[in-house]
Protein backbone atom coordinates (compact mmCIF):
# COMPACT_ATOMS: atom_id res chain seq x y z
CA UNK A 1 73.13 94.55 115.19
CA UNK A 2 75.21 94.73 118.26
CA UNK A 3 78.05 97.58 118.18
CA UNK A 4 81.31 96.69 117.78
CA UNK A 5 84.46 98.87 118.92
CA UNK A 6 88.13 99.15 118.41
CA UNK A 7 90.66 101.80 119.64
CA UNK A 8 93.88 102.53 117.52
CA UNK A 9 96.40 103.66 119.29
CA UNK A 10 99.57 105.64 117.42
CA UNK A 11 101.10 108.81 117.51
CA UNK A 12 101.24 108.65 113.56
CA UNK A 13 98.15 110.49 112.03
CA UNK A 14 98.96 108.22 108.43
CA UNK A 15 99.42 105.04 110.46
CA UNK A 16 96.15 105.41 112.05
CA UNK A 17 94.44 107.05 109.14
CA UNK A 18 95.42 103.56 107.23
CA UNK A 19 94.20 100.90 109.85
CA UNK A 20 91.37 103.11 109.71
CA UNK A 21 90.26 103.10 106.26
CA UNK A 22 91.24 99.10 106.25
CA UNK A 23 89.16 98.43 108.86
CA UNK A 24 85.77 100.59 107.52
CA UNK A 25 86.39 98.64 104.55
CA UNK A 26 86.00 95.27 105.64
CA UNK A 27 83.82 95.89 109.20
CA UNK A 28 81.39 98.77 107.88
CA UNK A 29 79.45 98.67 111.00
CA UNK A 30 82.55 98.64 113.29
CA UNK A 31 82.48 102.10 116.01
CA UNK A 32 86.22 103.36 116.15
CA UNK A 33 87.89 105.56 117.95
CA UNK A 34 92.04 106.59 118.30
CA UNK A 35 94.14 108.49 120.84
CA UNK A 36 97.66 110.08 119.64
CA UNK A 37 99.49 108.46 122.44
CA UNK A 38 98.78 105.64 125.46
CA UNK A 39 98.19 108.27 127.82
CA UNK A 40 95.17 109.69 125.82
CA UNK A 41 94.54 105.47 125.42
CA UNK A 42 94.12 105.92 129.55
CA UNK A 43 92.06 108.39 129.84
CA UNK A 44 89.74 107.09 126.95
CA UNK A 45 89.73 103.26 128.56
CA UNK A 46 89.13 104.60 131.62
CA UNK A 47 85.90 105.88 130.51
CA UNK A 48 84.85 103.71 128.28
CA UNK A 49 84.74 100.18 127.54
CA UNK A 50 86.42 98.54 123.69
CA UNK A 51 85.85 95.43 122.15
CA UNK A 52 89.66 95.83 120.47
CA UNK A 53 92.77 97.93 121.18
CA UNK A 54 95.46 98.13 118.46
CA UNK A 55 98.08 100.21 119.47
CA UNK A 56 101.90 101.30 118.95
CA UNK A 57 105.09 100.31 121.20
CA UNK A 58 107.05 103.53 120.89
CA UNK A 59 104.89 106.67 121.28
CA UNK A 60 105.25 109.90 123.63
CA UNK A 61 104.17 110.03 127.04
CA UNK A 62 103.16 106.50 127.45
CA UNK A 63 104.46 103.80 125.06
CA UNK A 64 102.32 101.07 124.17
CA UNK A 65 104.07 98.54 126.41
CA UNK A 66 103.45 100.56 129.60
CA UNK A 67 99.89 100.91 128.77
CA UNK A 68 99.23 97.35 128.08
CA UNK A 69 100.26 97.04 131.47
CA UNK A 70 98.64 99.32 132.90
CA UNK A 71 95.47 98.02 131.12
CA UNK A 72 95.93 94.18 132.39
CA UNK A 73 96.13 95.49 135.24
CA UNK A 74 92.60 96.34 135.56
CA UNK A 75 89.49 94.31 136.54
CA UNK A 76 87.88 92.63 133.80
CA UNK A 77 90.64 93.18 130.67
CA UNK A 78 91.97 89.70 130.82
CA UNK A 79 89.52 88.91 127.72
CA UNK A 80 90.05 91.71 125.73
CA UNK A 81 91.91 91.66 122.93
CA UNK A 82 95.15 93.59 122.99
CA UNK A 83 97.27 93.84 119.78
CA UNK A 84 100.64 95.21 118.82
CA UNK A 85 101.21 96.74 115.80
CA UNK A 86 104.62 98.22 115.82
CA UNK A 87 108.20 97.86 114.03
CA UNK A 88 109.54 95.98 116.80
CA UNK A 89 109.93 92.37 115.86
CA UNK A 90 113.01 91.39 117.92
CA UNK A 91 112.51 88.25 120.04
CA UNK A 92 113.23 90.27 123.39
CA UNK A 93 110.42 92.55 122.70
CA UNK A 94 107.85 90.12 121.72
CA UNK A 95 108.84 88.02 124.84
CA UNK A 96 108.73 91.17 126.86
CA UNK A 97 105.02 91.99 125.67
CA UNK A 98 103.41 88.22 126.09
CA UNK A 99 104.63 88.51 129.52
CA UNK A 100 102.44 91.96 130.01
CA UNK A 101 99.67 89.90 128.41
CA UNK A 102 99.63 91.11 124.61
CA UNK A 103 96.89 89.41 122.50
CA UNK A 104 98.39 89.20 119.29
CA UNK A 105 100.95 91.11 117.25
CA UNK A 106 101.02 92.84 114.11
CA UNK A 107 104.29 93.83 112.63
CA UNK A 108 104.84 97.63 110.47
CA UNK A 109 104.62 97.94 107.21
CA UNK A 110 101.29 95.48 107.27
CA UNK A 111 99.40 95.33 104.61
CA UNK A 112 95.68 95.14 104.75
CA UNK A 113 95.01 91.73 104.26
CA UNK A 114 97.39 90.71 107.08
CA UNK A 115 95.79 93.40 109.26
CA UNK A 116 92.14 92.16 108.67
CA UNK A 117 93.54 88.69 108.89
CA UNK A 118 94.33 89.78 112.74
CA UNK A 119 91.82 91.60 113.43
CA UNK A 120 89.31 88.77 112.83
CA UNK A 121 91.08 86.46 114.57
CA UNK A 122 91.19 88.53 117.69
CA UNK A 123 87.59 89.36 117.34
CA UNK A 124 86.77 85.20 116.64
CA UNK A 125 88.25 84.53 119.94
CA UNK A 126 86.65 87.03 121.58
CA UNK A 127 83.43 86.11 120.37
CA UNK A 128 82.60 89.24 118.93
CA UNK A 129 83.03 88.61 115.50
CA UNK A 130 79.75 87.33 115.25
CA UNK A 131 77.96 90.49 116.67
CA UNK A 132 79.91 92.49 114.32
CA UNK A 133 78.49 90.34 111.14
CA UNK A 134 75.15 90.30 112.43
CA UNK A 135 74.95 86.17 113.64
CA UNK A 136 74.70 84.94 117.13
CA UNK A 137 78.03 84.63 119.16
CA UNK A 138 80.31 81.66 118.64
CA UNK A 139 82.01 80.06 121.85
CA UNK A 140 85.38 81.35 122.95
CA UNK A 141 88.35 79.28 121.39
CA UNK A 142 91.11 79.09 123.69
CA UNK A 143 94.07 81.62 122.12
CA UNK A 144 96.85 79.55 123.72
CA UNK A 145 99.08 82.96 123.07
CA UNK A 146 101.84 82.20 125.85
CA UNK A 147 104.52 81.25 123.16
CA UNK A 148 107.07 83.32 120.93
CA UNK A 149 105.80 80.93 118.00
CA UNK A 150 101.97 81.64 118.33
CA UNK A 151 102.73 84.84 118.41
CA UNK A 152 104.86 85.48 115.14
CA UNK A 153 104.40 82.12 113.35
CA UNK A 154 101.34 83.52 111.33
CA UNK A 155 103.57 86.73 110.23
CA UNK A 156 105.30 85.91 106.40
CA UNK A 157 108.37 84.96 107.21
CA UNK A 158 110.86 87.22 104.90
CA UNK A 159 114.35 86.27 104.46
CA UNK A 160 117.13 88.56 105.15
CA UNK A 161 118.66 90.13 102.03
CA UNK A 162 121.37 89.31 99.96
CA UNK A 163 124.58 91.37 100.32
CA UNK A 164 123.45 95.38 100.52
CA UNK A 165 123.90 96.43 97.03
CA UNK A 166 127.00 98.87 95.52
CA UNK A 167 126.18 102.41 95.63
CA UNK A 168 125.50 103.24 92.56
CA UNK A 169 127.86 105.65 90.08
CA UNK A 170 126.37 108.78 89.20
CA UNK A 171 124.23 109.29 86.51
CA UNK A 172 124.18 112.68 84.60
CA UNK A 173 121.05 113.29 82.88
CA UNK A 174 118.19 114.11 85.35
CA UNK A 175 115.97 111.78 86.50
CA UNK A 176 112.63 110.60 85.26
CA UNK A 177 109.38 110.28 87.33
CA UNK A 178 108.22 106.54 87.75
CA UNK A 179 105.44 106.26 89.51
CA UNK A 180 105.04 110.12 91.52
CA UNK A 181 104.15 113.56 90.26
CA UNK A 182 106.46 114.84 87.32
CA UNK A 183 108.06 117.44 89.91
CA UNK A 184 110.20 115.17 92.64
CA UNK A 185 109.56 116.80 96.05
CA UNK A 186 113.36 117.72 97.60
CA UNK A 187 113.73 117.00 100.75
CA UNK A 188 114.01 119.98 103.23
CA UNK A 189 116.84 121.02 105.43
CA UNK A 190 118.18 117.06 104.13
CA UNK A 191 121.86 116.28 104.98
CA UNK A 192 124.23 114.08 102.88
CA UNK A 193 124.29 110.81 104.96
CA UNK A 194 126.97 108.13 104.21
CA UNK A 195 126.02 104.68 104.70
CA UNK A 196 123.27 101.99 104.00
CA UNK A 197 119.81 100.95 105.69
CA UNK A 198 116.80 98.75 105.43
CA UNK A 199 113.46 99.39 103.49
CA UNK A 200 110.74 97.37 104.28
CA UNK A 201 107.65 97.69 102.61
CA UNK A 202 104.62 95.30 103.11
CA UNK A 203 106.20 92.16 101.48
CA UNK A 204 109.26 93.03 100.05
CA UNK A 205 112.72 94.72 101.31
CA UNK A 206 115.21 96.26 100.20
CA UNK A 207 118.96 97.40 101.13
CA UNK A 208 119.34 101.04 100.03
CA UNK A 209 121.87 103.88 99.90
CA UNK A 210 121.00 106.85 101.98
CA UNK A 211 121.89 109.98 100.00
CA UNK A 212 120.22 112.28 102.19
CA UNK A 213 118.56 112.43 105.86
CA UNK A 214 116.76 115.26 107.94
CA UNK A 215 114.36 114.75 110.47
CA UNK A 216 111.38 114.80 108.21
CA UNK A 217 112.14 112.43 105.25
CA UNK A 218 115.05 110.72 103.70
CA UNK A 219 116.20 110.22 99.78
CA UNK A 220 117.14 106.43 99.29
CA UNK A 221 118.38 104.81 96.50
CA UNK A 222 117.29 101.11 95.86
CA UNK A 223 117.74 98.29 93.63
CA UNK A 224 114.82 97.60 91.33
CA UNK A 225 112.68 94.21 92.70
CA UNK A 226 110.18 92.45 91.63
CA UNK A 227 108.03 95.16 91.73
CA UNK A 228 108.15 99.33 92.39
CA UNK A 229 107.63 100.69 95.40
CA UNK A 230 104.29 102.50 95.05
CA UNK A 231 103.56 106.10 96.40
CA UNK A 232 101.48 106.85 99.93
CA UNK A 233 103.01 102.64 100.07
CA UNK A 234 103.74 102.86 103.97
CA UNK A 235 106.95 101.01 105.27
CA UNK A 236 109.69 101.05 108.04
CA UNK A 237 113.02 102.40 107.34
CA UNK A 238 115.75 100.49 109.56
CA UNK A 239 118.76 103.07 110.53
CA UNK A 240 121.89 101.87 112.73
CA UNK A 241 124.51 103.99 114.26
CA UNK A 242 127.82 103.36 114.13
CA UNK A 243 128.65 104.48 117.56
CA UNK A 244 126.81 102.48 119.89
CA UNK A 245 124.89 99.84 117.10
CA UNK A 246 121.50 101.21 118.05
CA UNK A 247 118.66 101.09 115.68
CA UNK A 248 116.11 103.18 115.20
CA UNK A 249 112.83 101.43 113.22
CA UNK A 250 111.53 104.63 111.49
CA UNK A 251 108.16 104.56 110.05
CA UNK A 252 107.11 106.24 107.00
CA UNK A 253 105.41 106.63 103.40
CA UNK A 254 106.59 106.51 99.77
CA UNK A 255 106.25 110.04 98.65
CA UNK A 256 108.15 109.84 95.36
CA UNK A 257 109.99 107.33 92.71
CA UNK A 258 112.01 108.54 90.09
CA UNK A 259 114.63 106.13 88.30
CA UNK A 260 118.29 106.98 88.59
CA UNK A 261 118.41 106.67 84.56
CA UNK A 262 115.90 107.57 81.84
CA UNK A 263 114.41 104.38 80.51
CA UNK A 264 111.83 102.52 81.57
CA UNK A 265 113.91 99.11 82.58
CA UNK A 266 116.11 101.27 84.73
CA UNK A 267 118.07 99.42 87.73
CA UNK A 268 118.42 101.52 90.17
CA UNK A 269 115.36 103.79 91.41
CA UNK A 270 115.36 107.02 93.99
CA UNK A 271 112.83 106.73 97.07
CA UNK A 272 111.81 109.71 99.09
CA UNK A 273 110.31 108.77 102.21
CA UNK A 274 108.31 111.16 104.90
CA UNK A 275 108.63 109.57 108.13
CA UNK A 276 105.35 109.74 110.09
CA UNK A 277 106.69 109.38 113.98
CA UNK A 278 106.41 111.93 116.21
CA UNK A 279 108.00 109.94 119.15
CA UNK A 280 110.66 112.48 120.65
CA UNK A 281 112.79 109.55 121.05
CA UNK A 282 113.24 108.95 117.71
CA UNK A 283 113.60 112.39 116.30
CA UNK A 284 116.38 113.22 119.00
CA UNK A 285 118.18 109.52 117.29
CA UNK A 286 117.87 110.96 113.81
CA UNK A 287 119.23 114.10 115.08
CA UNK A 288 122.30 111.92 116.29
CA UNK A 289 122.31 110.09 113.09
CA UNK A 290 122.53 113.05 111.23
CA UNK A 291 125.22 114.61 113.06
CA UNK A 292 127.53 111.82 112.98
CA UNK A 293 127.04 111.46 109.22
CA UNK A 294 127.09 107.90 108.84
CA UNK A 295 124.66 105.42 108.82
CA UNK A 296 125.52 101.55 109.40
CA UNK A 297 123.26 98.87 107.81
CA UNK A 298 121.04 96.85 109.86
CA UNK A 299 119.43 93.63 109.29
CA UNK A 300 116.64 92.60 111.99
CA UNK A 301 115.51 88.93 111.28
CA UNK A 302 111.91 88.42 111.42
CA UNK A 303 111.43 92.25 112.22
C-alpha cells in the first residue's frame, strides 16, 4: 500500500493531539507528522515532501497564513492540499487565504466527522485517497476553490444566538458536579471579569457570563441547551474588548460542569475552560482583557 502523509500544524499540543487521534481512527495506515509552529512547518517541508498540510492561522513565529505563502511559493505545491483549520471565520480572512492559495478550510471547534469529511475530500482531489485505501488512483477532479462560497458553503451554517442571556442571581447552596470529577478544579490566579462572551462548541453555542478570567482558563456560566457541554469537549471561546472592539478567538477544552443549583433539571450550568493557545499574541490580549475588567460580547456570523 502506498504511504500516505499529512502534517498538522498548531501550536496547541490538545488541538493537534485531537486531529491526531481522528485521523488514526479513520486512515490507520496514514504517516503523520506535526510542528508546534509554521516555522518548524518550514524547516520540516523543506525537507520533506506531504501528501496534506493542516495547519493553524495564529501561531508564534510564523502564522499559518505566512507559511501558506511561503509554501505556494515553491516549485511543485500548487497540487497539494493546503487546509485551514483555525477560529477565524470572518469573510476578510477567508478571502485573504484563497488569495495565498488555501485548499480548503476547516473552522475550530470541528468535530470529527466534519474533519474526516475534509480531509477526504482534499485527499479525493488529490488523488491520493485511493493509495491511502489500498485501490488504484482516481483522476483529479477539478476543486474550483477560487470562491468565498466553495470555501465555507460545506461548513453547518449556525445561526447567531438569541439575546445573551441575564446573569444569573446567586445561588447559595454549593454546586453539584454534572458531568466532571466530584472536586471542581478552581481556576488559578482567575480574576473577576464583568461582561459576556461566546462559547462555541462543535455544533452548538452558547452566550455565557464570564465570572472569572486568567490567562490559563476561564469560569463561564451558560444557559442549559439541548444538550451539556461534555468534558475534554474542545471549543472556541469568543472575547471582545471594550476599548478598541477587538476579538480575541480563544481556543480551549471543557475541563469541568457543575450546575449552578442542585437538581438534575438545573438551568443554568458553570463551565471551566483551559485554553490551549500558546500564541504570545493572544496571551498579551487576555492580559489586556483582564486588566480592563470587562469583557464585551461578540457575535461573529459564520465564525
Amino acid at each position: 500500500m502506498a504511504k500516505v502523509s499529512v502534517l498538522i500544524v498548531d501550536d496547541a499540543p490538545f488541538i493537534r493531539d485531537l486531529i491526531k487521534k481522528a485521523l488514526r481512527s479513520h486512515f490507520p495506515g496514514l504517516q503523520i507528522e506535526e510542528a508546534i509552529n509554521g516555522r518548524k512547518a518550514q524547516q520540516m517541508l523543506s525537507r520533506a515532501e506531504f501528501d496534506l498540510i493542516l495547519c493553524d492561522w495564529e501561531m508564534p513565529e510564523m502564522g499559518g497564513l505566512e507559511l501558506l505563502k511561503w509554501f505556494r511559493g515553491q516549485p511543485g505545491t500548487g497540487a497539494t492540499p493546503f487546509v485551514m483549520v483555525t477560529s477565524r471565520g470572518d469573510k476578510e480572512n477567508v478571502v485573504e487565504a484563497i488569495q495565498a492559495g488555501v485548499s480548503d478550510y476547516v473552522g475550530k471547534p470541528f468535530s470529527n466527522e466534519q474533519l474526516i469529511a475534509k480531509v477526504k475530500k482534499a485527499l479525493q482531489r488529490s488523488g491520493r485517497l485511493a493509495l491511502l485505501q489500498g485501490g488504484a488512483p482516481k483522476p483529479t477532479v477539478s476543486s474550483g476553490l477560487d470562491t468565498i462560497a466553495n470555501l465555507t458553503g460545506n461548513r453547518r451554517a449556525e445561526p447567531p444566538p438569541s439575546a445573551p442571556p441575564p446573569k444569573p442571581r446567586p445561588i447559595a447552596p454549593p454546586a453539584v458536579s454534572a458531568s466532571a470529577p466530584a472536586e471542581e478544579a478552581p481556576v488559578a490566579a482567575a480574576e473577576s471579569v464583568r461582561g459576556q462572551a461566546q462559547l462555541r462548541l462543535p455544533g452548538q453555542q452558547f452566550a455565557c457570563v464570564i465570572k472569572t478570567l486568567s490567562l490559563r482558563d476561564a469560569l463561564v456560566v451558560v444557559r442549559r441547551g439541548e444538550r451539556m457541554p461534555q468534558v475534554f469537549e474542545s471549543g472556541v471561546l469568543d472575547l471582545e474588548q471594550d476599548s478598541d472592539r477587538s476579538v480575541a478567538r480563544v481556543n480551549a477544552y471543557v475541563h469541568a460542569v457543575a450546575s449552578m443549583e442542585p437538581k438534575m433539571d438545573c438551568e443554568w450550568v458553570k463551565v471551566t475552560l483551559k485554553f490551549v493557545d500558546q500564541d504570545p499574541e493572544k496571551l498579551d490580549y487576555l492580559s489586556r482583557l483582564i486588566a480592563s475588567g470587562t469583557a464585551q460580547q461578540h457575535y461573529s456570523p459564520g465564525a
